[in-house]
C-alpha atoms as a PDB file:
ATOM      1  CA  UNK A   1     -23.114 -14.442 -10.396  1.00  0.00           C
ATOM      2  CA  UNK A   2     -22.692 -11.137 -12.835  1.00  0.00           C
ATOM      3  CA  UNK A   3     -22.886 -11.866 -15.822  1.00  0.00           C
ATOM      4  CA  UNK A   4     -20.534 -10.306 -18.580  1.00  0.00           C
ATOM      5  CA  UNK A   5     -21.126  -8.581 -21.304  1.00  0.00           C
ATOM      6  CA  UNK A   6     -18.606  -6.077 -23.658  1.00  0.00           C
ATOM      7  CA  UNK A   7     -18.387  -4.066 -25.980  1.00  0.00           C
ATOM      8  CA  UNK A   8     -15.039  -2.248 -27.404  1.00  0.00           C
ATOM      9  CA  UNK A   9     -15.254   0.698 -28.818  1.00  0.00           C
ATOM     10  CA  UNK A  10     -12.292   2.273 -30.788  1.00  0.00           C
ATOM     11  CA  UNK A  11     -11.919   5.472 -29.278  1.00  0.00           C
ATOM     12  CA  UNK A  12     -14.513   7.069 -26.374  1.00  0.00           C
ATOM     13  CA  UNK A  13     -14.437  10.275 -24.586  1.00  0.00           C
ATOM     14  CA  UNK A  14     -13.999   8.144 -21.085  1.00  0.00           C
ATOM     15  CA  UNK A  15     -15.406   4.335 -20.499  1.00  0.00           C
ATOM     16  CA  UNK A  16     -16.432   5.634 -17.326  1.00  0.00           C
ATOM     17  CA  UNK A  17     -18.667   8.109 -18.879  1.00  0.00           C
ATOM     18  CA  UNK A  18     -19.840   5.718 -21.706  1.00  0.00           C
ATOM     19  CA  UNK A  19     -21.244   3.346 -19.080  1.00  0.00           C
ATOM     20  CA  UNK A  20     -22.829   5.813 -16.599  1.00  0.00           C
ATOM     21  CA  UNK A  21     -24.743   7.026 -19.962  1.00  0.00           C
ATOM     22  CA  UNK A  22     -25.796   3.172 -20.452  1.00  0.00           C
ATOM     23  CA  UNK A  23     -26.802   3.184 -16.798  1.00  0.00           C
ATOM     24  CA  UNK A  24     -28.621   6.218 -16.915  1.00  0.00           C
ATOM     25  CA  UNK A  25     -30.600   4.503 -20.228  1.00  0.00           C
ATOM     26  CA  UNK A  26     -31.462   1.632 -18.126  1.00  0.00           C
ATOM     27  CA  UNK A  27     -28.585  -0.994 -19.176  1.00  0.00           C
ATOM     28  CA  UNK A  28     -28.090  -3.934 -16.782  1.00  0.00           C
ATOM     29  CA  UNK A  29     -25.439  -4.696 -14.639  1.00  0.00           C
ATOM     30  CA  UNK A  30     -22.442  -6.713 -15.845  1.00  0.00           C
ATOM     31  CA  UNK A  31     -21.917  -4.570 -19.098  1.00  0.00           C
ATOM     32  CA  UNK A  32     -18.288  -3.631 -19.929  1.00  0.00           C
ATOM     33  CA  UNK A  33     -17.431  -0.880 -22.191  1.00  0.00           C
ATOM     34  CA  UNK A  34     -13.629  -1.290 -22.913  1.00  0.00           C
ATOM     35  CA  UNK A  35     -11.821   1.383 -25.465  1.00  0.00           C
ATOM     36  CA  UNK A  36      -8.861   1.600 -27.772  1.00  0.00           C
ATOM     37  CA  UNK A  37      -8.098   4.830 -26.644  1.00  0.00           C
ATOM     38  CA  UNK A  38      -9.677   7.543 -24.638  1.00  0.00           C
ATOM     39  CA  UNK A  39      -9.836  11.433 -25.117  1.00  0.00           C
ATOM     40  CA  UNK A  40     -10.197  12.451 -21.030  1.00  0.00           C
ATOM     41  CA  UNK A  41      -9.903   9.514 -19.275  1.00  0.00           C
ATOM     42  CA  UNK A  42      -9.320  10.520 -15.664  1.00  0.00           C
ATOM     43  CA  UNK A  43      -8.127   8.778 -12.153  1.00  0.00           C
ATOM     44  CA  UNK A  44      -8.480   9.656  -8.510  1.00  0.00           C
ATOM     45  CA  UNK A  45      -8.786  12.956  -7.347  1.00  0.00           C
ATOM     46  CA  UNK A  46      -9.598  13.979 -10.665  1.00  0.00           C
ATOM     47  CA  UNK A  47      -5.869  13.375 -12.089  1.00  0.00           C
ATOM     48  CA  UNK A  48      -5.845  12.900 -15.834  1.00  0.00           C
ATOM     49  CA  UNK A  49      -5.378   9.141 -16.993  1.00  0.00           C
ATOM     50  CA  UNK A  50      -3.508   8.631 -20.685  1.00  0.00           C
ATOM     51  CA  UNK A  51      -5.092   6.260 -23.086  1.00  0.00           C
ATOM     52  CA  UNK A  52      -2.971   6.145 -26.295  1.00  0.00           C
ATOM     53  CA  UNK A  53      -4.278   4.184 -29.057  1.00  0.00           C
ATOM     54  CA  UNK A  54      -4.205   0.692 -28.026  1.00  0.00           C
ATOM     55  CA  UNK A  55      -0.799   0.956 -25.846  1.00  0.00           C
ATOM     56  CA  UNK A  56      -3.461   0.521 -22.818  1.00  0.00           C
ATOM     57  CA  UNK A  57      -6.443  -1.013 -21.242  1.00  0.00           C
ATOM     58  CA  UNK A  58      -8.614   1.492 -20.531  1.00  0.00           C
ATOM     59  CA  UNK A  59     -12.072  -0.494 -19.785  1.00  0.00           C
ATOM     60  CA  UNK A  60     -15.254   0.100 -16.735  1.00  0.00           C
ATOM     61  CA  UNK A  61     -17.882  -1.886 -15.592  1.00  0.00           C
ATOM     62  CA  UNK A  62     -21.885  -1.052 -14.545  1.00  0.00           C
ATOM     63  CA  UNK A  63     -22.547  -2.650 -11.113  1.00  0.00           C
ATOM     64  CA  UNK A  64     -26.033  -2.378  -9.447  1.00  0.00           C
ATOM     65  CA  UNK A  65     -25.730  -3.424  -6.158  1.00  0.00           C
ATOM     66  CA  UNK A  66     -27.602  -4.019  -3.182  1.00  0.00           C
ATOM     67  CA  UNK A  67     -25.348  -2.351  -0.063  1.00  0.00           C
ATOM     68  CA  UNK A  68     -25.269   0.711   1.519  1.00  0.00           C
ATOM     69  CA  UNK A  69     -23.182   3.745  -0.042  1.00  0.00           C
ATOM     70  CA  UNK A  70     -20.830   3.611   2.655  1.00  0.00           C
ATOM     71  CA  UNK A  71     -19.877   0.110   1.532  1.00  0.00           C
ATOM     72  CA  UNK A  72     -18.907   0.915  -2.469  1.00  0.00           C
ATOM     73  CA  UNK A  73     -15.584   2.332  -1.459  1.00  0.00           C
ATOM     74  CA  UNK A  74     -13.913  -1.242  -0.596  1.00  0.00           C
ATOM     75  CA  UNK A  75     -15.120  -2.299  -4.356  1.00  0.00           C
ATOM     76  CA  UNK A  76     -11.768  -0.101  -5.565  1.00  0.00           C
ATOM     77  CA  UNK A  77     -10.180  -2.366  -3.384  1.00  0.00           C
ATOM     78  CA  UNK A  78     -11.739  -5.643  -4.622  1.00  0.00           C
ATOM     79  CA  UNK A  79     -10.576  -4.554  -8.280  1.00  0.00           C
ATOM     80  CA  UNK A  80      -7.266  -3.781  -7.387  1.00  0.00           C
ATOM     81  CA  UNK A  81      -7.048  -7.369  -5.624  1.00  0.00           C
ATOM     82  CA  UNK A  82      -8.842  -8.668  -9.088  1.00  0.00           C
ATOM     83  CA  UNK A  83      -6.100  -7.018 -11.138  1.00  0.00           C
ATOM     84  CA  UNK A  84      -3.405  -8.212  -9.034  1.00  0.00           C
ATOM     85  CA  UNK A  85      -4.205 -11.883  -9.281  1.00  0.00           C
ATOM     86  CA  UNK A  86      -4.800 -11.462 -13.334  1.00  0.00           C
ATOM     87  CA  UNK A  87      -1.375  -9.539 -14.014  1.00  0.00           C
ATOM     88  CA  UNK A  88       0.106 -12.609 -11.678  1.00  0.00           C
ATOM     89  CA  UNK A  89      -1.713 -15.341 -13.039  1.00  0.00           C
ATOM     90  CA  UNK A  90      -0.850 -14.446 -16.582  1.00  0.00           C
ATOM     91  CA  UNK A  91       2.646 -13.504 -16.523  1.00  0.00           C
ATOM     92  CA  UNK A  92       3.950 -14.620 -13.287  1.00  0.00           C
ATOM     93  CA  UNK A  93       5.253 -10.866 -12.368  1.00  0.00           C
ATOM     94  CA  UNK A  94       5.724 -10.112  -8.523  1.00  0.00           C
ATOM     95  CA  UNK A  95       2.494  -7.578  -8.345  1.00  0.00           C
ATOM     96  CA  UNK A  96       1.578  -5.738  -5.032  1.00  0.00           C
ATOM     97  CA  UNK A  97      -1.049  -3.189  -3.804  1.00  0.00           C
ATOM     98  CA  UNK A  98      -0.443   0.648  -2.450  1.00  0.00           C
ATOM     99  CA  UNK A  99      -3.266   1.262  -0.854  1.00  0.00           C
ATOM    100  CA  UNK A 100      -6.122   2.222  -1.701  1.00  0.00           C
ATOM    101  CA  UNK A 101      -5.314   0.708  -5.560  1.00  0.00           C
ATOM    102  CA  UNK A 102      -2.902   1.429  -7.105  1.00  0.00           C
ATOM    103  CA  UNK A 103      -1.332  -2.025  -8.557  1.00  0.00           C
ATOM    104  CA  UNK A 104       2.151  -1.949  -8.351  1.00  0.00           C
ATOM    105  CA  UNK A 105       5.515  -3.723  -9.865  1.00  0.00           C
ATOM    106  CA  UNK A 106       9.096  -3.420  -9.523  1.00  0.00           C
ATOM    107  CA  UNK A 107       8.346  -0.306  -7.590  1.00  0.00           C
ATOM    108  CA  UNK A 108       6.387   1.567  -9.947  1.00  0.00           C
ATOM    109  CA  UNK A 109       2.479   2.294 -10.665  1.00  0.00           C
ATOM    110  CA  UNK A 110       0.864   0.044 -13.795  1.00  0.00           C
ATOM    111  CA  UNK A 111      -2.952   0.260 -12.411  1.00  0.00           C
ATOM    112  CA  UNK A 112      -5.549   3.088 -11.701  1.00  0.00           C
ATOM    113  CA  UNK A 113      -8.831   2.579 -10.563  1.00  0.00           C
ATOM    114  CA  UNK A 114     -11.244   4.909 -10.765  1.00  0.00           C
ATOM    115  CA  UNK A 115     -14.812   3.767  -8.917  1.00  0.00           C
ATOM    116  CA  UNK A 116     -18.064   6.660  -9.286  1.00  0.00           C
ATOM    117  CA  UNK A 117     -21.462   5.897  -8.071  1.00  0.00           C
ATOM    118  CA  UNK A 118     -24.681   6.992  -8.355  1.00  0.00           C
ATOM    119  CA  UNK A 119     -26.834   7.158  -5.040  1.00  0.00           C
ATOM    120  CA  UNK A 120     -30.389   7.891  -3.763  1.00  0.00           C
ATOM    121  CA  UNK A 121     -31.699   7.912  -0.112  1.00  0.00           C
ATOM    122  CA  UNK A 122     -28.043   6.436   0.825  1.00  0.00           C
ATOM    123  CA  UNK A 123     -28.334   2.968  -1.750  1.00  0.00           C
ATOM    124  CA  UNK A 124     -26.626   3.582  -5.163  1.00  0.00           C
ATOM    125  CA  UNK A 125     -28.336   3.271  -8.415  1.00  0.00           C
ATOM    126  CA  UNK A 126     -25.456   1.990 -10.045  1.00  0.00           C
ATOM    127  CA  UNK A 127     -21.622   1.755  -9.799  1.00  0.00           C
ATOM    128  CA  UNK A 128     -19.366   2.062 -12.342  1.00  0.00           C
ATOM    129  CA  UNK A 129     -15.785   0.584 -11.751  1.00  0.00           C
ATOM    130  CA  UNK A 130     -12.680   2.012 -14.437  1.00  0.00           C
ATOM    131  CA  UNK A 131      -9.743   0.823 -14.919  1.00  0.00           C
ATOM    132  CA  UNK A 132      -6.670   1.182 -16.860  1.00  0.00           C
ATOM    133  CA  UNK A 133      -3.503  -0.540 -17.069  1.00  0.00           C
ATOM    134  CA  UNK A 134       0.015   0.471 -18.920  1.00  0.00           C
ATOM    135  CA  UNK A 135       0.433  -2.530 -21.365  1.00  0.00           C
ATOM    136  CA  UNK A 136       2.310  -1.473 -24.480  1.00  0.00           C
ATOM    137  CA  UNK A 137       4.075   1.427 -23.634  1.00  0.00           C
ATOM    138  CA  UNK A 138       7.723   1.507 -23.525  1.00  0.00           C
ATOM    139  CA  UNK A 139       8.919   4.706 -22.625  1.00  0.00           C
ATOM    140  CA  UNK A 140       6.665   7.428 -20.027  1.00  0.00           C
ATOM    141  CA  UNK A 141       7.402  11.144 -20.025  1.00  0.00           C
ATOM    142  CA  UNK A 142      10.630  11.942 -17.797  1.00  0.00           C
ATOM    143  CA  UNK A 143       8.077  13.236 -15.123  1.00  0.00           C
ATOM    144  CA  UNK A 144       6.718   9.406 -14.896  1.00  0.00           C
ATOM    145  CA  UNK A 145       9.933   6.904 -15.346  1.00  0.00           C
ATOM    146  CA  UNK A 146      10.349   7.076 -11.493  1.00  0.00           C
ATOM    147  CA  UNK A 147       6.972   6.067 -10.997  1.00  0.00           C
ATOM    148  CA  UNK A 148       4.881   4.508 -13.977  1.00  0.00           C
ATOM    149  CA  UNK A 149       5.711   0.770 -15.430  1.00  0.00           C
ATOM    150  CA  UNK A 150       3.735  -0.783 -18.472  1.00  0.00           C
ATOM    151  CA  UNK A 151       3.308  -4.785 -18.525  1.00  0.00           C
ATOM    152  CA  UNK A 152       6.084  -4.749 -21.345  1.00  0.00           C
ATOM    153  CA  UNK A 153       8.446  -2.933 -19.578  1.00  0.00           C
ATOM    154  CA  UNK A 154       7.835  -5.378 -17.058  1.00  0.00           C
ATOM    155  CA  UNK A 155       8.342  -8.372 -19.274  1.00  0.00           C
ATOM    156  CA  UNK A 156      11.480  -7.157 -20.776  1.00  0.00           C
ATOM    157  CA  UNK A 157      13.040  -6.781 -17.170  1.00  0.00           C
ATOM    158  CA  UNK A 158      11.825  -9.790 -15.857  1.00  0.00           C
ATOM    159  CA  UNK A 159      14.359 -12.795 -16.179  1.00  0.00           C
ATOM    160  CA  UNK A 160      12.712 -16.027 -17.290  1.00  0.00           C
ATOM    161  CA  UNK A 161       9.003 -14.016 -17.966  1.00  0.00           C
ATOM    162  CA  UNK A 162       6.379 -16.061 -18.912  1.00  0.00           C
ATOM    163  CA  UNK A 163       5.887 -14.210 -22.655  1.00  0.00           C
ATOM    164  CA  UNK A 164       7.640 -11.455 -23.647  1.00  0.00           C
ATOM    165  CA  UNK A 165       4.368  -8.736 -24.427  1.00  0.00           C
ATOM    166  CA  UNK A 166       1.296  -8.484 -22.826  1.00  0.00           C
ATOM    167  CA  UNK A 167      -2.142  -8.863 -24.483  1.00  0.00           C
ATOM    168  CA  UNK A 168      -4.875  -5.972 -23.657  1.00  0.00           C
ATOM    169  CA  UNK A 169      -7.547  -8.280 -24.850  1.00  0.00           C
ATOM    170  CA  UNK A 170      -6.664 -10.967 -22.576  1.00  0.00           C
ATOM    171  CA  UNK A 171      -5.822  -9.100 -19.534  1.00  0.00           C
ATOM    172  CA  UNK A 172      -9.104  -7.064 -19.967  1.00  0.00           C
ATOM    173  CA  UNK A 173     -10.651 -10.742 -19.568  1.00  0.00           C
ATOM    174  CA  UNK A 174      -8.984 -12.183 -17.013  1.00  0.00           C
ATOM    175  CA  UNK A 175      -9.005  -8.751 -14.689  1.00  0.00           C
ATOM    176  CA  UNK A 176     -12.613  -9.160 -15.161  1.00  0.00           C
ATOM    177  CA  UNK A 177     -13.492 -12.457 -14.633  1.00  0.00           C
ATOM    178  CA  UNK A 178     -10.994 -12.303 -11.246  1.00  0.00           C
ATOM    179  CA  UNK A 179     -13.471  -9.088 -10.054  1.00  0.00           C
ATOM    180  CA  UNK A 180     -16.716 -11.430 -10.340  1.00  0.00           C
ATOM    181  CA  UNK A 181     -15.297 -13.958  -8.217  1.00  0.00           C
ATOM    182  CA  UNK A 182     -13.717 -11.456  -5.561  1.00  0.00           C
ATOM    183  CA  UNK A 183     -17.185  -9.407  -5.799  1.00  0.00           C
ATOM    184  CA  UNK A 184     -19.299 -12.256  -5.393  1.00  0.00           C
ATOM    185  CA  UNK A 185     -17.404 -13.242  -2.026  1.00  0.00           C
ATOM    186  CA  UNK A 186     -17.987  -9.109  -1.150  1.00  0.00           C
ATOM    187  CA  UNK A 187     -21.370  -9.119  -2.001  1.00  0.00           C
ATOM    188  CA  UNK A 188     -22.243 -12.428   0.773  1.00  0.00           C
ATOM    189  CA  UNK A 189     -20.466 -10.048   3.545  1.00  0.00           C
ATOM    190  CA  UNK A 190     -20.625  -6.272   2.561  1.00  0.00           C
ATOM    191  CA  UNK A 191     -17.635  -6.117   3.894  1.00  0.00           C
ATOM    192  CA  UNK A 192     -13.399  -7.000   3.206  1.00  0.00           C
ATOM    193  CA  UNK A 193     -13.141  -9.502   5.713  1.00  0.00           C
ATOM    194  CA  UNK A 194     -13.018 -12.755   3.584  1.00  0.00           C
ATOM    195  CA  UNK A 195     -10.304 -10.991   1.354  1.00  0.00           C
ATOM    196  CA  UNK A 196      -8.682  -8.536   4.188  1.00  0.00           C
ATOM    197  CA  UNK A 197      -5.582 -11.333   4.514  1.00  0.00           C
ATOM    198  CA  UNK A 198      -4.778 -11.747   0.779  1.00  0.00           C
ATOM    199  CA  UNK A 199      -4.937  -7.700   0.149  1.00  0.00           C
ATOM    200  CA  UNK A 200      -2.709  -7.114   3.694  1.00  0.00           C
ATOM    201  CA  UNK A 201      -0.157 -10.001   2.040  1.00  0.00           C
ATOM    202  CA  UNK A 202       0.433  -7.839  -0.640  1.00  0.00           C
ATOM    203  CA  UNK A 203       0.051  -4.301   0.173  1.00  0.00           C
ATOM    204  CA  UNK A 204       3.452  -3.176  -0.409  1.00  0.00           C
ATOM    205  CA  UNK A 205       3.593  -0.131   1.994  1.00  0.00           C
ATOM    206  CA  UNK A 206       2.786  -2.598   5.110  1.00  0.00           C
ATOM    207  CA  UNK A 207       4.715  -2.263   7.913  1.00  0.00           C
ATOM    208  CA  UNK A 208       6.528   1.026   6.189  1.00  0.00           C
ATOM    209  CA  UNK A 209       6.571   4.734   7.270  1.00  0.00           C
ATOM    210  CA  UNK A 210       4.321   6.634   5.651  1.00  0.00           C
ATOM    211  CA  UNK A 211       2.530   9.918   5.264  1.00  0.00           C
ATOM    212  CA  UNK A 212      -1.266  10.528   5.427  1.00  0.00           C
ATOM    213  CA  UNK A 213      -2.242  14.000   3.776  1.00  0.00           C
ATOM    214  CA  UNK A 214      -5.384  14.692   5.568  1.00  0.00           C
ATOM    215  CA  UNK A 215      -6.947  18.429   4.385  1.00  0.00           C
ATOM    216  CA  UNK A 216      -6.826  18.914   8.463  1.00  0.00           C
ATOM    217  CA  UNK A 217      -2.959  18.808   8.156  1.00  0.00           C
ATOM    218  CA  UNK A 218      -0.840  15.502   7.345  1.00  0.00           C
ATOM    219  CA  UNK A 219       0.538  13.341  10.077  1.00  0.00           C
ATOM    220  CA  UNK A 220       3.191  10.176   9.327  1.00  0.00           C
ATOM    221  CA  UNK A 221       2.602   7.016  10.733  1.00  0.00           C
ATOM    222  CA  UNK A 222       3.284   2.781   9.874  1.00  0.00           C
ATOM    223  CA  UNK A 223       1.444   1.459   7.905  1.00  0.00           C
ATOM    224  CA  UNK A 224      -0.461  -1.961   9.455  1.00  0.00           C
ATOM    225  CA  UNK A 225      -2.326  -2.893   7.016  1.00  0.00           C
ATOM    226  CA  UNK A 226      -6.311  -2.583   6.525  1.00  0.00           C
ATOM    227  CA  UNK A 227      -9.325  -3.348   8.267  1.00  0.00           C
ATOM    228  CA  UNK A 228     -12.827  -5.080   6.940  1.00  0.00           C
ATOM    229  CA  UNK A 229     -13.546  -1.753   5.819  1.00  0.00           C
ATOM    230  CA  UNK A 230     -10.687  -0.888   3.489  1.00  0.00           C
ATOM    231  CA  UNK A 231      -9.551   1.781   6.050  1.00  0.00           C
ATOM    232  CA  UNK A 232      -5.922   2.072   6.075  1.00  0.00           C
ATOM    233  CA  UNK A 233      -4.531   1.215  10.091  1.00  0.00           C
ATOM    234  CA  UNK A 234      -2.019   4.006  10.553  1.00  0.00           C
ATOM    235  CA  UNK A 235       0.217   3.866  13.916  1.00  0.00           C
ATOM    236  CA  UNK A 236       1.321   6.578  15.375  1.00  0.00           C
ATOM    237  CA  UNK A 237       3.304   7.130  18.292  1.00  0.00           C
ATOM    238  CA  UNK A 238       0.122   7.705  20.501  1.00  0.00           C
ATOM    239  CA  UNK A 239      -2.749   5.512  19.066  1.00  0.00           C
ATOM    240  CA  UNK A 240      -3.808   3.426  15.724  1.00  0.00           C
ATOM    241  CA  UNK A 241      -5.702   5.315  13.723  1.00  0.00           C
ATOM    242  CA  UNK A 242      -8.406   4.570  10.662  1.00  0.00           C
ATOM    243  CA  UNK A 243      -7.617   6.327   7.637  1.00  0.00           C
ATOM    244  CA  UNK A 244     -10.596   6.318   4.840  1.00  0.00           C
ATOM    245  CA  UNK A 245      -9.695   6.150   1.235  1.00  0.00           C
ATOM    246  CA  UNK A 246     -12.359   8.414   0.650  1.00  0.00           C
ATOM    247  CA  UNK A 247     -11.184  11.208   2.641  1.00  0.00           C
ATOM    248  CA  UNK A 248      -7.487  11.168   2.672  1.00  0.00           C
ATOM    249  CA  UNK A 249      -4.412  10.274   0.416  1.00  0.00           C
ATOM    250  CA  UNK A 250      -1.438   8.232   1.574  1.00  0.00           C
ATOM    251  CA  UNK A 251       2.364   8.641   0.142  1.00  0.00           C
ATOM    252  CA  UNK A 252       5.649   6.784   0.616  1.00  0.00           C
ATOM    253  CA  UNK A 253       7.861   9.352   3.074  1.00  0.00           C
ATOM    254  CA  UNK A 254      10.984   8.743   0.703  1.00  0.00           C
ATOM    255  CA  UNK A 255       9.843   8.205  -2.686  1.00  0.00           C
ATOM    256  CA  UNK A 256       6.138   6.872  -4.533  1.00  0.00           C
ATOM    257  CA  UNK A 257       6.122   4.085  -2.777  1.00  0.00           C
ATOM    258  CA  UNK A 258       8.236   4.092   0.386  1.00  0.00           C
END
């Protein structure tokens, strides 16, 4: 099993980038850079990810596994499940998944995951997994309210929650300790099929219309869930088709997540 190591560091360009320079010096897998705040932290597709000073957990760990590169794109998967059952476990708020990761409550986006690798002749180096999660902050540019919820905001809506504020040190723990479990389990089958039930349980835009925005022209479907390889299964009115996280995005038809 990994074995855990971190470090926090008050402020960092991106944790991300801090542990592919680690990697790149020859640190060992299961170090965990975690950061106050961050200058140009970044999400999917390249979109910017805000780190105010300690309002969030922005934190990334160094993997070096033994799979093929085909197979690191279900890890974003495995951490979203690992953040799911951490939020859950420690403040007993409903918490679902839009696929590929995004962890979601009450409607709205609280987790990005941000997985990079490092490859040669088709086996990666290393892997470094990011993620960040809106604890502390209370109010989210008018842009965002629609679709961005912190843990507090959360708490304060939530009748009968478990605490009233979150803890970034905590969560950062248990989000991390989850991952090792889940990632173990992955590791024995290269593959999603031990966790494919738990993730299609709560995968929020299951069973809903929605639209897949291929660079070949987008297409609308429902949404069925996923397969053993974290592929999205998208029917359509003529066959059920395979969507890769890799390749393609997937919105909600009437709003971020529906």
């Amino acid at each position: 099993m990994i074995e855990i190591r971190q470090e926090y560091l008050e402020s960092i360009d991106s944790t991300n980038n801090e542990i592919k320079r680690r990697a790149q010096l020859g640190a060992q897998e299961g170090l965990v850079i975690s950061a106050g705040m961050q200058t140009a932290g970044r999400g999917r597709r390249g979109h910017q990810w805000e780190s105010p000073n300690n309002v969030s957990i922005a934190t990334s760990l160094l993997l070096r596994p033994s799979m093929a590169a085909g197979e690191i794109s279900s890890l974003t998967l495995v951490a979203a499940l690992a953040v799911r059952q951490a939020v859950e476990r420690l403040y007993g708020l409903e918490t679902l998944i839009k696929w590929p990761n995004d962890v979601i409550i009450q409607g709205k986006k609280v987790c990005g995951i941000l997985t990079e690798m490092s490859a040669r002749d088709g086996y990666p180096e290393y892997v470094v997994i990011g993620i960040g999660v809106n604890v502390h902050t209370m109010a989210f540019p008018e842009e965002l309210q629609d679709k961005a919820i912190s843990i507090d905001q959360a708490l304060a809506a939530s009748e009968g929650a478990m605490v009233a504020r979150g803890s970034r040190k905590e969560l950062t723990r248990a989000i991390w300790e989850a991952f090792v479990m889940l990632y173990e389990v992955f590791s024995m089958t290269g593959d999603l099929s031990v966790v494919m039930e738990e993730y299609n349980r709560y995968l929020v835009n299951r069973n809903a219309k929605v639209r897949v925005m291929d660079p070949q022209g987008a297409w609308e479907g429902i949404a069925r869930g996923i397969n053993s390889k974290g592929e999205l299964l998208v029917e359509t009115k003529d066959d059920l088709r395979c969507v890769d996280a890799g390749e393609v995005s997937v919105q909600g038809v009437y709003g971020y997540v529906f």
